[in-house]
Protein backbone atom coordinates (compact mmCIF):
# COMPACT_ATOMS: atom_id res chain seq x y z
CA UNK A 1 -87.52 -41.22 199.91
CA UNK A 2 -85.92 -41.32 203.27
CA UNK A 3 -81.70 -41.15 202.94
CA UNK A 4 -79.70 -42.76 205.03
CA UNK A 5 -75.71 -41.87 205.44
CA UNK A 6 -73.02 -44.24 205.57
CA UNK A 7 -71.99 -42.46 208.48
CA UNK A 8 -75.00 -42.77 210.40
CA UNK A 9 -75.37 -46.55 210.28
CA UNK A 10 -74.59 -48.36 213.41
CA UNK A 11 -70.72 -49.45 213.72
CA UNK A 12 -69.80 -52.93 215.31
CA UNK A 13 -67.53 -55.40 215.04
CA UNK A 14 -64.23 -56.65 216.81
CA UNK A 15 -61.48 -54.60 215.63
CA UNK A 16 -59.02 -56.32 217.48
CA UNK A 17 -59.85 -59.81 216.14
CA UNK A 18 -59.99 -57.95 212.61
CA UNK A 19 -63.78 -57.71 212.04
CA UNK A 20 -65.23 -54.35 211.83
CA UNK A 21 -69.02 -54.31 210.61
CA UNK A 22 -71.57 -51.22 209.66
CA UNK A 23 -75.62 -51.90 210.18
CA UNK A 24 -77.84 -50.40 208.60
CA UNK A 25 -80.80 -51.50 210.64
CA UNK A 26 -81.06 -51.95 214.28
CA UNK A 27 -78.85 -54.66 215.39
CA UNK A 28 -77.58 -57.02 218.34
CA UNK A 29 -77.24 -54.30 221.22
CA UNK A 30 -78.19 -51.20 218.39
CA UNK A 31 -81.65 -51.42 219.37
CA UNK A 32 -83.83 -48.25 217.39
CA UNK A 33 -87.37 -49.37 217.37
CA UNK A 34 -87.84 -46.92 214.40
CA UNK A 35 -85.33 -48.25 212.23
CA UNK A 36 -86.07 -52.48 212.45
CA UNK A 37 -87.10 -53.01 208.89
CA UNK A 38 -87.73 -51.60 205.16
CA UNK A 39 -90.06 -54.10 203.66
CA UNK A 40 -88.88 -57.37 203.94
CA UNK A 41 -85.43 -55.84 204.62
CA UNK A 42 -84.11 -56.20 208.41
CA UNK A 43 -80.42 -55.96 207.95
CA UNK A 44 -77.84 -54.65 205.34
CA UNK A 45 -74.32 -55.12 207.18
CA UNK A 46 -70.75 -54.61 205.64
CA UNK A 47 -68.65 -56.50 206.78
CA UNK A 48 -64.58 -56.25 206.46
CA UNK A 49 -62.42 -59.34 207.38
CA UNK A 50 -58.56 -59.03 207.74
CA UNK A 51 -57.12 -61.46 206.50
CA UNK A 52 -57.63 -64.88 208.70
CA UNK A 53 -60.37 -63.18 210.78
CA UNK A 54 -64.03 -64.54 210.54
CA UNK A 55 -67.38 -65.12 212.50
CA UNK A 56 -67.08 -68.64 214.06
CA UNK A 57 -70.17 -71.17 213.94
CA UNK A 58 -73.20 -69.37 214.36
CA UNK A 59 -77.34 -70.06 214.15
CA UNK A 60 -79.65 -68.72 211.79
CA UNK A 61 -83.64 -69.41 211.64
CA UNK A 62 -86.67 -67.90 209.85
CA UNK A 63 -84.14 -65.82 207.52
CA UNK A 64 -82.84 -64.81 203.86
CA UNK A 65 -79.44 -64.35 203.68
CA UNK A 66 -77.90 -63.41 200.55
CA UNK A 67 -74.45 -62.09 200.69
CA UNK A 68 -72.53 -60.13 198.02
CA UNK A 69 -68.89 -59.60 198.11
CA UNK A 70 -67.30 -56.21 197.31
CA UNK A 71 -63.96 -57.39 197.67
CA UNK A 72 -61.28 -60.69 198.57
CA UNK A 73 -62.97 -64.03 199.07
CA UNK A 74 -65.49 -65.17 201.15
CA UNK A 75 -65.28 -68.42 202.57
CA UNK A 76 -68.60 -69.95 203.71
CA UNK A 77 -69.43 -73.28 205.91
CA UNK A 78 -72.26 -74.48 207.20
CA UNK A 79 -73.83 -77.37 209.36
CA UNK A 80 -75.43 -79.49 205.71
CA UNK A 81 -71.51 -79.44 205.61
CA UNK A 82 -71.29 -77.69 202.34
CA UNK A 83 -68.21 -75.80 201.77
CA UNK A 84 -67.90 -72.49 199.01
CA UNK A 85 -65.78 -69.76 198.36
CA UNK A 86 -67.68 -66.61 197.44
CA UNK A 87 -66.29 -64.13 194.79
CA UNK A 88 -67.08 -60.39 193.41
CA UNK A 89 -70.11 -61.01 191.17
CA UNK A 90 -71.71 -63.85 192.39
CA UNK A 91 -74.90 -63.88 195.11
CA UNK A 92 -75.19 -66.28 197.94
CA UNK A 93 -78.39 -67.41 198.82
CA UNK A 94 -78.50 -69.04 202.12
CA UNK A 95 -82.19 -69.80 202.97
CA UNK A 96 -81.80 -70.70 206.66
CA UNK A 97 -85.49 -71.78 207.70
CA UNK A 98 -86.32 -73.67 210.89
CA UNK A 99 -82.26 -73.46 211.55
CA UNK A 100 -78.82 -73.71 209.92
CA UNK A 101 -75.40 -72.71 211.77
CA UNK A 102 -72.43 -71.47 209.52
CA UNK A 103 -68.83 -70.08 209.58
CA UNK A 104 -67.63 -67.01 207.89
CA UNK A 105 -63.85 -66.81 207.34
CA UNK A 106 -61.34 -64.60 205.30
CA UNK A 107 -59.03 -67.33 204.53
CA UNK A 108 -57.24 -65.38 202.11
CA UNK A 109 -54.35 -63.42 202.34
CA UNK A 110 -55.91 -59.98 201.42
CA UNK A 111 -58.89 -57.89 203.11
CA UNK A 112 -62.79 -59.11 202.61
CA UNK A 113 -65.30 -56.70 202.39
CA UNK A 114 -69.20 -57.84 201.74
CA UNK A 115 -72.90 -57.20 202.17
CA UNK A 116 -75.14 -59.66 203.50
CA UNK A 117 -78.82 -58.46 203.51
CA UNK A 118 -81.16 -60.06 205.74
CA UNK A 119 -84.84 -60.28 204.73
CA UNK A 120 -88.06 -61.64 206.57
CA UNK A 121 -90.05 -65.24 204.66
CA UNK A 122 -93.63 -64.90 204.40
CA UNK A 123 -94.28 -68.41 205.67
CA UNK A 124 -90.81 -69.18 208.26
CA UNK A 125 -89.86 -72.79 209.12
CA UNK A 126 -88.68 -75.75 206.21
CA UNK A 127 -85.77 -76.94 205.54
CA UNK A 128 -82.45 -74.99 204.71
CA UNK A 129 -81.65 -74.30 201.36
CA UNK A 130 -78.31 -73.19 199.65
CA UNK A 131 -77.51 -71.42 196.12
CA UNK A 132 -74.81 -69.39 194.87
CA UNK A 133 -75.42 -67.40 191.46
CA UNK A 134 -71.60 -67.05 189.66
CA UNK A 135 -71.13 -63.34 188.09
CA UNK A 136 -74.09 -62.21 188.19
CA UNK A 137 -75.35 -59.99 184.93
CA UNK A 138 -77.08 -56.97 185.28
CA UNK A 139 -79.78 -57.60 183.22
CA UNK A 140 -81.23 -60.82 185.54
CA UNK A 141 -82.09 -59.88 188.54
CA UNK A 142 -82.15 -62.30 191.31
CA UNK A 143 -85.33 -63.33 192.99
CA UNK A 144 -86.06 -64.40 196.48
CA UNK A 145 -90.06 -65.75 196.22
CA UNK A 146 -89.43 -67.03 200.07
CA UNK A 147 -89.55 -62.62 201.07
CA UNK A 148 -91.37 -61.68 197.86
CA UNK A 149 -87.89 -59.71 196.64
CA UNK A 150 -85.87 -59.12 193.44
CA UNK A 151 -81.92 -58.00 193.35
CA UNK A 152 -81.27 -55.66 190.82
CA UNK A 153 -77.43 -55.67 190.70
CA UNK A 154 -76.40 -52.36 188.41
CA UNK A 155 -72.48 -51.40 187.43
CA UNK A 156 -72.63 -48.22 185.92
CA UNK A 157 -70.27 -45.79 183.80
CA UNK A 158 -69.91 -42.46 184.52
CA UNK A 159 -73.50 -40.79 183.36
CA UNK A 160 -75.13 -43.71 182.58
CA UNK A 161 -78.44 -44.23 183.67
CA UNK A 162 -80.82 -47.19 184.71
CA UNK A 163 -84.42 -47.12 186.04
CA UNK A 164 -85.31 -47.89 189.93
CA UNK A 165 -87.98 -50.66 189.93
CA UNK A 166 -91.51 -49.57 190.27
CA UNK A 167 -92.34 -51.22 193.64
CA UNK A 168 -93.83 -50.47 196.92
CA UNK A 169 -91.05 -50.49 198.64
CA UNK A 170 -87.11 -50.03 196.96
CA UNK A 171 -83.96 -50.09 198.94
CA UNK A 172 -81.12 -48.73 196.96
CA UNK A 173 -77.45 -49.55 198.29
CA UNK A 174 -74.98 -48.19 197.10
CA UNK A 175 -71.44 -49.90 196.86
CA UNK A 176 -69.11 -47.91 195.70
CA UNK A 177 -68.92 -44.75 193.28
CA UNK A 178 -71.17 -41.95 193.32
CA UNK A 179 -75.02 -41.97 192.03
CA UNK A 180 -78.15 -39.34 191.66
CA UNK A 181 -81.47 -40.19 192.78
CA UNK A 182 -84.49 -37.87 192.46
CA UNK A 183 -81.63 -34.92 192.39
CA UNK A 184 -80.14 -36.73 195.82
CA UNK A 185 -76.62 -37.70 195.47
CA UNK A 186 -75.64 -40.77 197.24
CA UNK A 187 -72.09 -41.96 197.75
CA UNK A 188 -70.58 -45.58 198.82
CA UNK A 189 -72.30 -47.03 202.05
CA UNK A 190 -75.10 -44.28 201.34
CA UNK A 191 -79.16 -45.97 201.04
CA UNK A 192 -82.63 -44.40 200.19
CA UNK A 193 -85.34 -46.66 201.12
CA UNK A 194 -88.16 -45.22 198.72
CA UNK A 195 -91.92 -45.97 199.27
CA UNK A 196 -94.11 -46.21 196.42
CA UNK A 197 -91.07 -45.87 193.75
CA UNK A 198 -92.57 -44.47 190.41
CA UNK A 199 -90.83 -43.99 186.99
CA UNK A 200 -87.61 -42.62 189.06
CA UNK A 201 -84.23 -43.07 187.74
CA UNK A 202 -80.70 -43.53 189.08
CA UNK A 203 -77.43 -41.52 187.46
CA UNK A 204 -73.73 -42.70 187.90
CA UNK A 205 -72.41 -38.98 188.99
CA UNK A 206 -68.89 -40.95 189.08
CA UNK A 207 -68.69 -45.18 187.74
CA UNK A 208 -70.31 -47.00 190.34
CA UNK A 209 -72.27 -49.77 191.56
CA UNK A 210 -75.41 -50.33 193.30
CA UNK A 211 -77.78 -52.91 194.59
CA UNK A 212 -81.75 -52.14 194.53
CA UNK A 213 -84.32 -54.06 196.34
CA UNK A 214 -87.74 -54.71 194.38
CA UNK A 215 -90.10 -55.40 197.31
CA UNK A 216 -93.72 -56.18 197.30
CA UNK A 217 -95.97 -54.69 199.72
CA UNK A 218 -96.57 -57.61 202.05
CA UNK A 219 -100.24 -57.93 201.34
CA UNK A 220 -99.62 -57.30 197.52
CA UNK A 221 -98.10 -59.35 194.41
CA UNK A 222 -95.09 -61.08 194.68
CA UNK A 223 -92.06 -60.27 192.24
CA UNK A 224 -90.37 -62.69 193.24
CA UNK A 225 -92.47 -65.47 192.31
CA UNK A 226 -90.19 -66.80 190.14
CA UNK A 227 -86.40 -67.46 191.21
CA UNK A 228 -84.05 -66.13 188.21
């Protein structure tokens, strides 16, 4: 199990246009060429909009994006000319094959903080696709066939316990609260990425809630053959 630190993930952003962003993996100039991917994992980024900031258009090809908002209201926009507002508890799926441009805007009038996970398709190309998933439940996680990956989405009281998937490779994020790990406590913005996960389980030291990452090996079976 290898720990990463909220602290030690890679800080960018614009402060002064009111975007400040945290990377997990190596990103735009934060090039580590031992730190590009987990699995089919190649970015976990929180982002925090002030209110009326946003990213302006943008291209995306040959990528998963699903998004999850921790707080406010996402606004999302993209070139099919679909329009959505994102909320706590749901999961955006944008899907953006051979290429897709969007905007991402807080359009509200209080901060925006979210997660949007990149992860790598097995076959690239196609067409875009779109989905959002509203309030999620804990007990279905959501599956992304395209990188052979499940979401396990877990909100947890204080003790309770739930089981990390048996996978060969997990990435556990979590979002806020406090949780134990194979007697490793992680806090908010805190990650293991664990290798060969087996019969381990997770403990709320404080309520909390994380997001795990059920990930086929990339020459193995495919959990997320089926889309939830």
């Amino acid at each position: 199990m290898d720990v990463r630190r909220a602290a030690e993930r890679y800080r960018g952003g614009e402060p002064q246009a009111g975007i400040e962003s945290w990377h997990a993996f190596s990103f735009g100039p934060h090039y580590d060429p031992d730190n590009l991917r987990f699995g089919a994992l190649i970015a976990c980024n929180e982002e925090r909009l002030a209110p009326g900031a946003g990213f302006d258009e943008h291209p995306h090809s040959h990528t998963e994006l699903i998004t999850w908002v921790v707080e406010g209201e996402l606004t999302h926009r993209d070139s099919t000319g679909r329009e959505t507002l994102v909320r706590p508890g749901d999961v955006q799926h944008l899907s953006s094959a051979a290429g897709v441009r969007h905007v991402e805007r807080n359009d509200g009038d209080t901060p925006l903080t979210f997660l949007q996970m990149w992860l790598a398709p097995r076959d690239p190309g196609g067409d875009p696709v779109y989905g959002t998933v509203t309030g999620i439940a804990d007990s279905t996680p959501y599956a992304v066939p395209e990188a052979g990956a499940l979401l396990h989405v877990r909100r947890l009281a204080d003790g309770e316990r739930t089981a990390v998937p048996d996978a060969a490779h997990v990435y556990v994020h979590v979002v806020r609260g406090e949780v134990r790990v194979d007697e490793v406590t992680l806090a908010a913005g805190d990650s293991a990425r664990i290798t060969g996960a087996r019969d381990l389980t997770a403990v709320a030291v404080s309520r909390a809630e994380l997001l795990m990452w059920e990930m086929a090996d990339v020459t193995g079976g495919n959990p997320g053959a089926e889309r939830a």
